[in-house]
N, C-alpha and C. Protein backbone atom coordinates (compact mmCIF):
# COMPACT_ATOMS: atom_id res chain seq x y z
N UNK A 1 -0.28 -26.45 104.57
CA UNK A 1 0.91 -25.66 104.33
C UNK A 1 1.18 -25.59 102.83
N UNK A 2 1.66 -24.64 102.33
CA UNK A 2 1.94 -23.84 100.69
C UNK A 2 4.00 -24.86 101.04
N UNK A 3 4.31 -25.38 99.89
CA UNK A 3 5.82 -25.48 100.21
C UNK A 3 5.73 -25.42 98.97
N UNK A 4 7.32 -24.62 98.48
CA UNK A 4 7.72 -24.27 96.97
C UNK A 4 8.00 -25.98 96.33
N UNK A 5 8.34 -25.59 94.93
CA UNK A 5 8.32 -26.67 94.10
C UNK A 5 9.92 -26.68 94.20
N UNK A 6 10.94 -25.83 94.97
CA UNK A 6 12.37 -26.40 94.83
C UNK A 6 12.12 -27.27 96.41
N UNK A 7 11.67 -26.81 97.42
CA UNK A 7 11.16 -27.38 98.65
C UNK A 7 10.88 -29.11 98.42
N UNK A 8 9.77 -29.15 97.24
CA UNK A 8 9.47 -30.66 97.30
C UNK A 8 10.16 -31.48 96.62
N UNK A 9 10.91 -30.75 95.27
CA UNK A 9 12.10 -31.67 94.77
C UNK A 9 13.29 -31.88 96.00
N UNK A 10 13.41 -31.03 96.46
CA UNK A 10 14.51 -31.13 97.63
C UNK A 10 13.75 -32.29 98.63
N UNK A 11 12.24 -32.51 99.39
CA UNK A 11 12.39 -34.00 99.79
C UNK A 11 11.96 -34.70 99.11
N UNK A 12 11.73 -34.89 97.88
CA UNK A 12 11.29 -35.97 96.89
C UNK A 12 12.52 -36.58 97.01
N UNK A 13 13.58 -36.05 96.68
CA UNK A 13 14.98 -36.60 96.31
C UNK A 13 15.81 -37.00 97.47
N UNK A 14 16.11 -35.56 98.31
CA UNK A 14 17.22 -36.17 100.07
C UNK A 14 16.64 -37.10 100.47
N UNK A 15 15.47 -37.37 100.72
CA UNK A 15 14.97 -38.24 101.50
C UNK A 15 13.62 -39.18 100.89
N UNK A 16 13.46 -38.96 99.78
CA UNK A 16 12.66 -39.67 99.16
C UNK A 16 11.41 -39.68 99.72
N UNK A 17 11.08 -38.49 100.21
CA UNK A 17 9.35 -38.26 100.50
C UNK A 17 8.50 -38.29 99.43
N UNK A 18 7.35 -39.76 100.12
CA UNK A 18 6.60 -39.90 99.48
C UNK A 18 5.10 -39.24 98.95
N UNK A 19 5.22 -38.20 99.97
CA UNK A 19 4.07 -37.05 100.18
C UNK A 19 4.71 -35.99 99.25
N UNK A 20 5.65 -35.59 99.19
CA UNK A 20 6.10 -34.40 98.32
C UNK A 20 6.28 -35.00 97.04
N UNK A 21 6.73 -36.25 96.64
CA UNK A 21 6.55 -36.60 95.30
C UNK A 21 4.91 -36.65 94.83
N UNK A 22 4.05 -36.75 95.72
CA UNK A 22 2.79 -37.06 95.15
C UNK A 22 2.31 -35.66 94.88
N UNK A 23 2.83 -34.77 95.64
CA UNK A 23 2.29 -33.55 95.26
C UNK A 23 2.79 -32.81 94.15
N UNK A 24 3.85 -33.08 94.30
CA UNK A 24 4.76 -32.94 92.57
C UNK A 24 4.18 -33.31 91.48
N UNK A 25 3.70 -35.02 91.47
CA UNK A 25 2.61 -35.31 89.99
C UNK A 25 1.41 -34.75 90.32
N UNK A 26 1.10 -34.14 91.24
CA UNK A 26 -0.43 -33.91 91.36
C UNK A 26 -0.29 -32.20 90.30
N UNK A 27 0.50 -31.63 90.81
CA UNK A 27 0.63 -30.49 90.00
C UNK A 27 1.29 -30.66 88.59
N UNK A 28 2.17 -31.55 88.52
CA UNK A 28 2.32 -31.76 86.98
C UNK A 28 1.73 -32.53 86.39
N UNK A 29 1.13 -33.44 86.67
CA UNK A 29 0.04 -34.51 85.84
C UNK A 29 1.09 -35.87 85.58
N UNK A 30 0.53 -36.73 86.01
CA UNK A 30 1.13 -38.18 85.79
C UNK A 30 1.53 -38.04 84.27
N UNK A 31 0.21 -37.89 83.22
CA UNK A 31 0.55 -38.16 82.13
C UNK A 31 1.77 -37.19 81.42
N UNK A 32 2.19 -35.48 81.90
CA UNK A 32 2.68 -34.90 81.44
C UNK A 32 3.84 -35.74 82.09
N UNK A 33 4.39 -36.01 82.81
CA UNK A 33 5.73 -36.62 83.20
C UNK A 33 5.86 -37.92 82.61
N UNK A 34 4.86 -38.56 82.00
CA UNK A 34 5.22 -39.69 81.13
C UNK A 34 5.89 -39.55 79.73
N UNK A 35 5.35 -38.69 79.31
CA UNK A 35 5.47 -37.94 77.63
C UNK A 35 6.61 -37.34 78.09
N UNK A 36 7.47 -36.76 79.37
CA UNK A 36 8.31 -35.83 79.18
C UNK A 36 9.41 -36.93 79.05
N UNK A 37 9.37 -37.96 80.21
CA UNK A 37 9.94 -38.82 80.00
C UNK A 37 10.40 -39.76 78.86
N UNK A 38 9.30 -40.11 78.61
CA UNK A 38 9.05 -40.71 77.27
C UNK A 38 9.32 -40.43 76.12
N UNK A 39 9.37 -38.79 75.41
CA UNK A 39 9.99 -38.14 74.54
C UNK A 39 11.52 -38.66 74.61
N UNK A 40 12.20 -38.58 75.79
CA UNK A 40 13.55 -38.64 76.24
C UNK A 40 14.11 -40.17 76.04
N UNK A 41 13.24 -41.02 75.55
CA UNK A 41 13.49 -42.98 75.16
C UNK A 41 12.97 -43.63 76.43
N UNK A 42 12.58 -43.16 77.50
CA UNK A 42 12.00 -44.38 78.61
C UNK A 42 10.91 -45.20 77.94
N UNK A 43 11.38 -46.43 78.60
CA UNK A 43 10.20 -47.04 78.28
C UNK A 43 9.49 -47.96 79.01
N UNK A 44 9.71 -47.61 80.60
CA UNK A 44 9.36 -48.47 81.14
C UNK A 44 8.37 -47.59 82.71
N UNK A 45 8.32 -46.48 82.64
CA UNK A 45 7.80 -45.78 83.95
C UNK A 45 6.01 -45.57 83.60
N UNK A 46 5.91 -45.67 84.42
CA UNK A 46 4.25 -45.68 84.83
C UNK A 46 3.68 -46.68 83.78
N UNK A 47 4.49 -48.14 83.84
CA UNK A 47 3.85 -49.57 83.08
C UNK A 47 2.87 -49.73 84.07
N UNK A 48 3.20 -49.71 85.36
CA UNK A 48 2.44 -49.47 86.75
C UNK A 48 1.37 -48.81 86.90
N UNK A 49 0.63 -48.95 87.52
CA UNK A 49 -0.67 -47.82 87.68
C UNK A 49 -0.36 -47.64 88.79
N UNK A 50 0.51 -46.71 89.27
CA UNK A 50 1.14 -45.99 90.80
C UNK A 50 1.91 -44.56 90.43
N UNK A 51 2.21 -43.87 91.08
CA UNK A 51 3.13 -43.02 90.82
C UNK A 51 4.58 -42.83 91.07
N UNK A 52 4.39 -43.97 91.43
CA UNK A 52 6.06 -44.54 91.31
C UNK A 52 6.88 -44.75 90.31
N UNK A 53 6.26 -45.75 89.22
CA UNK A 53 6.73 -46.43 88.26
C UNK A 53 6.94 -47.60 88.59
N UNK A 54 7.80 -47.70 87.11
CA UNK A 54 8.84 -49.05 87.33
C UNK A 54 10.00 -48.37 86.79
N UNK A 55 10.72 -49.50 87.09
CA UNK A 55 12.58 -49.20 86.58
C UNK A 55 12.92 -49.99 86.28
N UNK A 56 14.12 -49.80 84.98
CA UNK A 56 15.03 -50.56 84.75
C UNK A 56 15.98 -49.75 84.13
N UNK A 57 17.39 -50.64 84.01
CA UNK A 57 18.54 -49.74 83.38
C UNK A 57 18.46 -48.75 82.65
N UNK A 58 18.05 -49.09 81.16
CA UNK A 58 17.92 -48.22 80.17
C UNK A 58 17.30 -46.96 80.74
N UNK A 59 16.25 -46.94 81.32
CA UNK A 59 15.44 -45.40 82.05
C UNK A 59 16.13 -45.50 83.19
N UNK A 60 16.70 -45.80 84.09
CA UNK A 60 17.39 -45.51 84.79
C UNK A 60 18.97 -44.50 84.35
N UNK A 61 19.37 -45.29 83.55
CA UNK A 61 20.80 -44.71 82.55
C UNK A 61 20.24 -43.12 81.72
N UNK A 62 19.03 -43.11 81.32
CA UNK A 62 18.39 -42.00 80.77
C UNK A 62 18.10 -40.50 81.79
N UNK A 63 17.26 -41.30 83.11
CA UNK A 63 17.24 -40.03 83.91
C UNK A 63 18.53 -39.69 84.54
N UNK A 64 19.53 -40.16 84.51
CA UNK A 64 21.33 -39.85 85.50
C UNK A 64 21.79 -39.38 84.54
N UNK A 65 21.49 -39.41 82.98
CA UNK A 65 22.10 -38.55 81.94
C UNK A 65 21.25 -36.79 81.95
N UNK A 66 20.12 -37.47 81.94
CA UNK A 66 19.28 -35.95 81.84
C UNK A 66 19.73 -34.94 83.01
N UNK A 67 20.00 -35.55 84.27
CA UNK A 67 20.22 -35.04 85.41
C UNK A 67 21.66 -34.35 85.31
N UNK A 68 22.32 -34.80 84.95
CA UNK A 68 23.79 -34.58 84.29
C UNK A 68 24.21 -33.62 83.56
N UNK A 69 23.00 -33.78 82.40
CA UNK A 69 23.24 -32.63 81.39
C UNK A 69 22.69 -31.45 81.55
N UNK A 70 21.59 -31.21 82.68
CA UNK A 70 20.81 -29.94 83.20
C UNK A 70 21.92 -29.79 84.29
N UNK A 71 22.57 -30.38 84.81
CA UNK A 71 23.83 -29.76 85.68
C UNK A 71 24.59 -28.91 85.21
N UNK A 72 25.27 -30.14 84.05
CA UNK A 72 26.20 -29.35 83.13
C UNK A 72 26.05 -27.67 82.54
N UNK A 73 24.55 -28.07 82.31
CA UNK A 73 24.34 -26.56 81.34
C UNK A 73 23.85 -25.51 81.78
N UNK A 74 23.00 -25.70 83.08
CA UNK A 74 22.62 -24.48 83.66
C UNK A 74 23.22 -24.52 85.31
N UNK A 75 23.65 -23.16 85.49
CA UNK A 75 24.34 -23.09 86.94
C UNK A 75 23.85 -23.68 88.08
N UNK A 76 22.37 -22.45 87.47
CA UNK A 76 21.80 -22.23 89.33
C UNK A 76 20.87 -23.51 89.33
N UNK A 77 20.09 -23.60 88.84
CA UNK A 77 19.24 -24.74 89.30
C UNK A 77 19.89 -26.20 88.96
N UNK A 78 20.34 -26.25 87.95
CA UNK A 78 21.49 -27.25 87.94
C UNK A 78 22.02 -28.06 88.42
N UNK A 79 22.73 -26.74 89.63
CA UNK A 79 23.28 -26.92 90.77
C UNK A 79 22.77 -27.33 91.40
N UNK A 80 21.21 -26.71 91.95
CA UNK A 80 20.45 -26.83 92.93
C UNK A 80 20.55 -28.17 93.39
N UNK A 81 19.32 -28.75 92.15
CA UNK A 81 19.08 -30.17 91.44
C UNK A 81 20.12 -31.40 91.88
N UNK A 82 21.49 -30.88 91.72
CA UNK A 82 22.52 -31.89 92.02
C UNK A 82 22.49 -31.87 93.40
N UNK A 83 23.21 -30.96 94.01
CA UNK A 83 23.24 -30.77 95.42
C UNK A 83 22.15 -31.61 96.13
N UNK A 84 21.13 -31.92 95.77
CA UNK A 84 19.88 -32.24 96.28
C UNK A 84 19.78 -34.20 96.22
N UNK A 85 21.06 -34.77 94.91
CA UNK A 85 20.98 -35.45 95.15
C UNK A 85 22.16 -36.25 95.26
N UNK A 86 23.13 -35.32 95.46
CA UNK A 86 24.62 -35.54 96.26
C UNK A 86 24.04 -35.44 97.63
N UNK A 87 23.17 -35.12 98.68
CA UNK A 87 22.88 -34.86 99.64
C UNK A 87 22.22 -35.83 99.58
N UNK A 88 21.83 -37.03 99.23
CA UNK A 88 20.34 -37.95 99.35
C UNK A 88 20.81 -39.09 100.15
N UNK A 89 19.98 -39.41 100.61
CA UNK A 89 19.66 -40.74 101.92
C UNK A 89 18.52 -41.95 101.56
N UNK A 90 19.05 -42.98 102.04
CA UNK A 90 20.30 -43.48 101.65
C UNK A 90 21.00 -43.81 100.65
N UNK A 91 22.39 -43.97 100.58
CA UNK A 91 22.83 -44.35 99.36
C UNK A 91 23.71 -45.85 99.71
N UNK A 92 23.72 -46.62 98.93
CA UNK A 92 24.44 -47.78 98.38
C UNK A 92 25.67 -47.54 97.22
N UNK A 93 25.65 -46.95 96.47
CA UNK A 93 26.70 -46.86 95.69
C UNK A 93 27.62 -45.65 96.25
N UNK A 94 28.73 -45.66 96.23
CA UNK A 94 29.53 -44.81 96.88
C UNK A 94 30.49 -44.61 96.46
N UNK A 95 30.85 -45.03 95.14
CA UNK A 95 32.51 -44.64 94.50
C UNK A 95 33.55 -45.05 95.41
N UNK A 96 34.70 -44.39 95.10
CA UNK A 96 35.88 -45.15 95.39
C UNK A 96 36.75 -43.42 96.22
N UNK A 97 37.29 -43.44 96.98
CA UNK A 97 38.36 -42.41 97.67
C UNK A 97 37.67 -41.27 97.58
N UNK A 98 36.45 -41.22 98.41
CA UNK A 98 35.76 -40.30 98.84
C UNK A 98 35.16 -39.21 98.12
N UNK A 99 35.01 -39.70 96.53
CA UNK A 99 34.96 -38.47 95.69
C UNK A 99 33.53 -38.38 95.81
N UNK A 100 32.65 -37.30 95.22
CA UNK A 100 31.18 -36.98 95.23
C UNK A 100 30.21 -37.93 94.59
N UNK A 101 29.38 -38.28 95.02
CA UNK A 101 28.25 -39.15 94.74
C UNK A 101 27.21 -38.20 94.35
N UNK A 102 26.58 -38.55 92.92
CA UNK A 102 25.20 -38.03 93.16
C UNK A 102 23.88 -39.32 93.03
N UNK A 103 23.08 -39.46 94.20
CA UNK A 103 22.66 -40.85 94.13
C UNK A 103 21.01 -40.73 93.77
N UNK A 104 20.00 -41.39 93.65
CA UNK A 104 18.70 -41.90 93.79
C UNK A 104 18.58 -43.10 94.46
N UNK A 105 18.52 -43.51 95.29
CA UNK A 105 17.90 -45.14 95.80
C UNK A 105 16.08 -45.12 96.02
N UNK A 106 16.03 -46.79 95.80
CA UNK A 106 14.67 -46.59 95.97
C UNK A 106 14.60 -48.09 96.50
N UNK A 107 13.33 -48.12 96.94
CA UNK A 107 12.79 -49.43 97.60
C UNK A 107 11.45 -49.95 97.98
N UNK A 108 11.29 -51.01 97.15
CA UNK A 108 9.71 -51.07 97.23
C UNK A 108 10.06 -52.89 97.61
N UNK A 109 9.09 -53.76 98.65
CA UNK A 109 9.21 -55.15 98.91
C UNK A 109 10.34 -55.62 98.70
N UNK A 110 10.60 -56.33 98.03
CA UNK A 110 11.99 -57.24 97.80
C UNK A 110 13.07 -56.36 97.03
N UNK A 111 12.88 -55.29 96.12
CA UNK A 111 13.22 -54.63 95.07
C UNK A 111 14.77 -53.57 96.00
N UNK A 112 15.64 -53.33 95.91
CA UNK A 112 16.31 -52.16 96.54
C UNK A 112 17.26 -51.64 94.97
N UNK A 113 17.09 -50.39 94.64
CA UNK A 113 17.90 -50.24 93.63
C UNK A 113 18.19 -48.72 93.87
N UNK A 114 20.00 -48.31 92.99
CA UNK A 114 20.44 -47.21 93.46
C UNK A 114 21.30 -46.70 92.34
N UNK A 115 20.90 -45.54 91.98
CA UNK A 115 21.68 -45.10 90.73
C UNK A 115 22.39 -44.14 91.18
N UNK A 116 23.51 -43.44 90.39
CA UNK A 116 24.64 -42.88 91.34
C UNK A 116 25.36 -42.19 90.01
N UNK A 117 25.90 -41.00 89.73
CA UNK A 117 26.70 -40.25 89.14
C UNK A 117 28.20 -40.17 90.00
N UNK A 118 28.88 -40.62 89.72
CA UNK A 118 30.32 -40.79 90.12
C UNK A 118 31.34 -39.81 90.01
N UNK A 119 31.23 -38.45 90.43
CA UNK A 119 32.26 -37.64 89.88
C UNK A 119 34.06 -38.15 90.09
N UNK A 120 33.89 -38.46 89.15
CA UNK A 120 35.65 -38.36 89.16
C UNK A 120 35.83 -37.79 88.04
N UNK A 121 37.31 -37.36 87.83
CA UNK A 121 37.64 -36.48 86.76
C UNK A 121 36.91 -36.92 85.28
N UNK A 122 36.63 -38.09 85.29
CA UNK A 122 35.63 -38.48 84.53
C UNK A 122 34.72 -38.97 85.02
N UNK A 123 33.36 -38.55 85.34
CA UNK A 123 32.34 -39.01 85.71
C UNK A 123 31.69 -40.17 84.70
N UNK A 124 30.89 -41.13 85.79
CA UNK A 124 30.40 -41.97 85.11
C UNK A 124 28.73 -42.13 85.80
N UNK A 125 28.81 -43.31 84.99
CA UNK A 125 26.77 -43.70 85.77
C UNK A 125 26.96 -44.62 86.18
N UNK A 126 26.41 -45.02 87.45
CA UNK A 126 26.22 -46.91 87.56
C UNK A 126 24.69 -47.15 88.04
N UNK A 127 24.22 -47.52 87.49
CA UNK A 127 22.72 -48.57 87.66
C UNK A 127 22.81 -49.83 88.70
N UNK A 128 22.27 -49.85 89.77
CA UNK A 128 22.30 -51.23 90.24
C UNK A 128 21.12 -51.22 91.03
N UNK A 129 20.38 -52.35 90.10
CA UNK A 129 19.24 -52.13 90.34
C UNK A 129 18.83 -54.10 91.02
N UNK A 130 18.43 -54.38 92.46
CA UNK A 130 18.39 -55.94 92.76
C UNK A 130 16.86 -56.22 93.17
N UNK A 131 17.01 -57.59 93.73
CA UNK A 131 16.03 -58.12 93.84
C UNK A 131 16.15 -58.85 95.36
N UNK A 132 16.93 -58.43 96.14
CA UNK A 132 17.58 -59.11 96.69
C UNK A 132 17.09 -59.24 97.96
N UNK A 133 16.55 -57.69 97.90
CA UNK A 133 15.71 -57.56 99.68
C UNK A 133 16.09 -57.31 100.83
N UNK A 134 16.11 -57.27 101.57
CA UNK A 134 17.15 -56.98 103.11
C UNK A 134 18.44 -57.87 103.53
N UNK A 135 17.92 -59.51 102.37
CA UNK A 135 18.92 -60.07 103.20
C UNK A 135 20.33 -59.65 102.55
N UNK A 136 21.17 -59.71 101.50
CA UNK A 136 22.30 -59.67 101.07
C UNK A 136 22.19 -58.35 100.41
N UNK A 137 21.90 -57.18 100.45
CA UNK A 137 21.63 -56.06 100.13
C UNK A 137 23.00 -55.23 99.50
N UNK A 138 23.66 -55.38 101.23
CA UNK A 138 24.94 -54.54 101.52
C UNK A 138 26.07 -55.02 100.43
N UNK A 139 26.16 -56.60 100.33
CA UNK A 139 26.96 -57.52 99.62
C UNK A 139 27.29 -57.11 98.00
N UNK A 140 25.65 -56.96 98.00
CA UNK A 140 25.67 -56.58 96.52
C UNK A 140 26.04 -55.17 95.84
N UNK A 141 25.23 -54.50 96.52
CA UNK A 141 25.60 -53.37 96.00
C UNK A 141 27.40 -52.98 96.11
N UNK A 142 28.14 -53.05 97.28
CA UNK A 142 29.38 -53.65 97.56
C UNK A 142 30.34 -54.21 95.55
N UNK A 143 29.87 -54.99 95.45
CA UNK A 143 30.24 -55.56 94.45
C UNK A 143 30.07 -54.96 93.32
N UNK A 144 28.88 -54.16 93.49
CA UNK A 144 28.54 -53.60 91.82
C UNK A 144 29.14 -52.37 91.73
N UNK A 145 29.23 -51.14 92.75
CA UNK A 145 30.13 -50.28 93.30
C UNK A 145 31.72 -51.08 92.80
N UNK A 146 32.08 -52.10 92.87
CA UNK A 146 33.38 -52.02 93.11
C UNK A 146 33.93 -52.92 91.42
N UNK A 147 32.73 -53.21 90.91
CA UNK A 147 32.94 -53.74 88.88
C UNK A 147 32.65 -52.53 88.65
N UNK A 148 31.84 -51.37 88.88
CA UNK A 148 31.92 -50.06 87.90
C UNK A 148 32.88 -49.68 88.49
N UNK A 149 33.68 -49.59 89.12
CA UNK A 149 35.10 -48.53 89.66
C UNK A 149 35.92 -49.17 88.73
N UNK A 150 36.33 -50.86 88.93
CA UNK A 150 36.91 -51.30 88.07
C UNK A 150 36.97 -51.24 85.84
N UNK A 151 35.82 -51.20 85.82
CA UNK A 151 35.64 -51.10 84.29
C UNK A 151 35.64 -49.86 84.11
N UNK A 152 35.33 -48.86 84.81
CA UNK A 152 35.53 -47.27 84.52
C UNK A 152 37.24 -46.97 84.76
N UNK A 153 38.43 -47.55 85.58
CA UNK A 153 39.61 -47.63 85.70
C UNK A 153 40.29 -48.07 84.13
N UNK A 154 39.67 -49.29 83.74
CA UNK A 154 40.65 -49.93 83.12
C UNK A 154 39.94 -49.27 81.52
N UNK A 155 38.69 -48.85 81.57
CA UNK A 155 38.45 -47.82 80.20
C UNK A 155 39.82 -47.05 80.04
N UNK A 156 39.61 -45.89 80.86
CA UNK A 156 40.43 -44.61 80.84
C UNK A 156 41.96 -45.41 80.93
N UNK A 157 42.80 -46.43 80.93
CA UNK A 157 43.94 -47.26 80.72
C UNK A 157 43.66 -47.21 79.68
N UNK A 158 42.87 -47.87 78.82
CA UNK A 158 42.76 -48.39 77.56
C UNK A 158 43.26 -47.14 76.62
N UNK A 159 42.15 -46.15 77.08
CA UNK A 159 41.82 -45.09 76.21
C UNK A 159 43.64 -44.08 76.47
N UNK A 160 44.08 -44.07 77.09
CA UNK A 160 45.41 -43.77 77.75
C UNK A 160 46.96 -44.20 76.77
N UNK A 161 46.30 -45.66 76.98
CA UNK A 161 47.41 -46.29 75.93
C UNK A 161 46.89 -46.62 75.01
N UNK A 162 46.10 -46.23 73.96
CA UNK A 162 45.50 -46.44 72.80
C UNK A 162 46.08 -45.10 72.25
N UNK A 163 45.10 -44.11 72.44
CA UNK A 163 45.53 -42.73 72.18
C UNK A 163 46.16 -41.81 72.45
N UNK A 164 47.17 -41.60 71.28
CA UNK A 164 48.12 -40.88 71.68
C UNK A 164 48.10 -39.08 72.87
N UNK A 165 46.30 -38.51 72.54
CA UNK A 165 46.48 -37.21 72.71
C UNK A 165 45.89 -37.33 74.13
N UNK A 166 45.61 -38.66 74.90
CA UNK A 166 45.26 -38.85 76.46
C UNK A 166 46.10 -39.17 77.19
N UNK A 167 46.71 -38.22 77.75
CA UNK A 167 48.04 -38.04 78.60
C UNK A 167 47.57 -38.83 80.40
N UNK A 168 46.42 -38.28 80.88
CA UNK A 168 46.26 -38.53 82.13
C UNK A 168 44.36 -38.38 82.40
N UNK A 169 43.91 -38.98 83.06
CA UNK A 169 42.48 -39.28 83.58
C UNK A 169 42.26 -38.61 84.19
């Protein structure tokens, strides 16, 4: 079967198909997605000889910005792009009073990690990336979800009663 390239970002991402991501680097080239990446400050994806990578914060914090700012600036695909991963399965991070998630989770052996764009009137990023494995999974992420709600709250306080021209969040 022929499936478009918005087709395989759409299950690379909802559902994290591992067949449509491979066909994705197969047509763009491992190495061209390293350099694209890589131009952008990662410094840690395809340390691996897989097509997975590796992860950590910093490239984690890098691709939820890039993702962010191709939202921001172009409509349609933008849009697409987001939608695709406001729609994604499963997620662990979940914000606070039902506002929009845009997530990535991933999971390889012991590893479960889940990055997440937080729309609230100020959107934020949270990285939570464990080691933790099936057993205390829920616990954690739980917790890390609920210190970025908190330190993203008491910023916009700060910034509130610091400066005079920030009336409301």
């Amino acid at each position: 079967a022929i499936y478009s390239i918005r087709t395989l970002l759409e299950y690379s991402t909802v559902t994290s198909d591992n067949t449509a991501h491979n066909m994705l680097m197969d047509k763009y080239g491992r190495e061209n997605m390293l350099k694209f990446w890589s131009d952008l400050g990662t410094n840690a994806i395809f340390t691996a000889n897989n097509n997975w990578g590796v992860m950590n914060a910093h490239d984690a914090l890098i691709y939820m910005t890039e993702l962010y700012n191709f939202y921001a600036k172009d409509s349609e695909y933008g849009e697409a792009i987001m939608n695709n991963f406001i729609k994604a399965y499963p997620t662990f991070l979940k914000g606070k009073n039902d506002v929009v998630v845009a997530n990535k989770s991933g999971w390889s052996g012991t590893a479960i990690h889940d990055i997440a764009i937080i729309f609230t009137d100020n959107p934020y990023i949270v990285v939570a990336l464990s080691n933790t494995g099936e057993s205390d999974y829920v616990s954690y992420f739980n917790n890390a979800n609920d210190l970025a709600y908190r330190l993203h709250e008491e910023y916009w306080k700060y910034k509130m009663d610091t400066c005079n021209s920030i009336k409301q969040y």
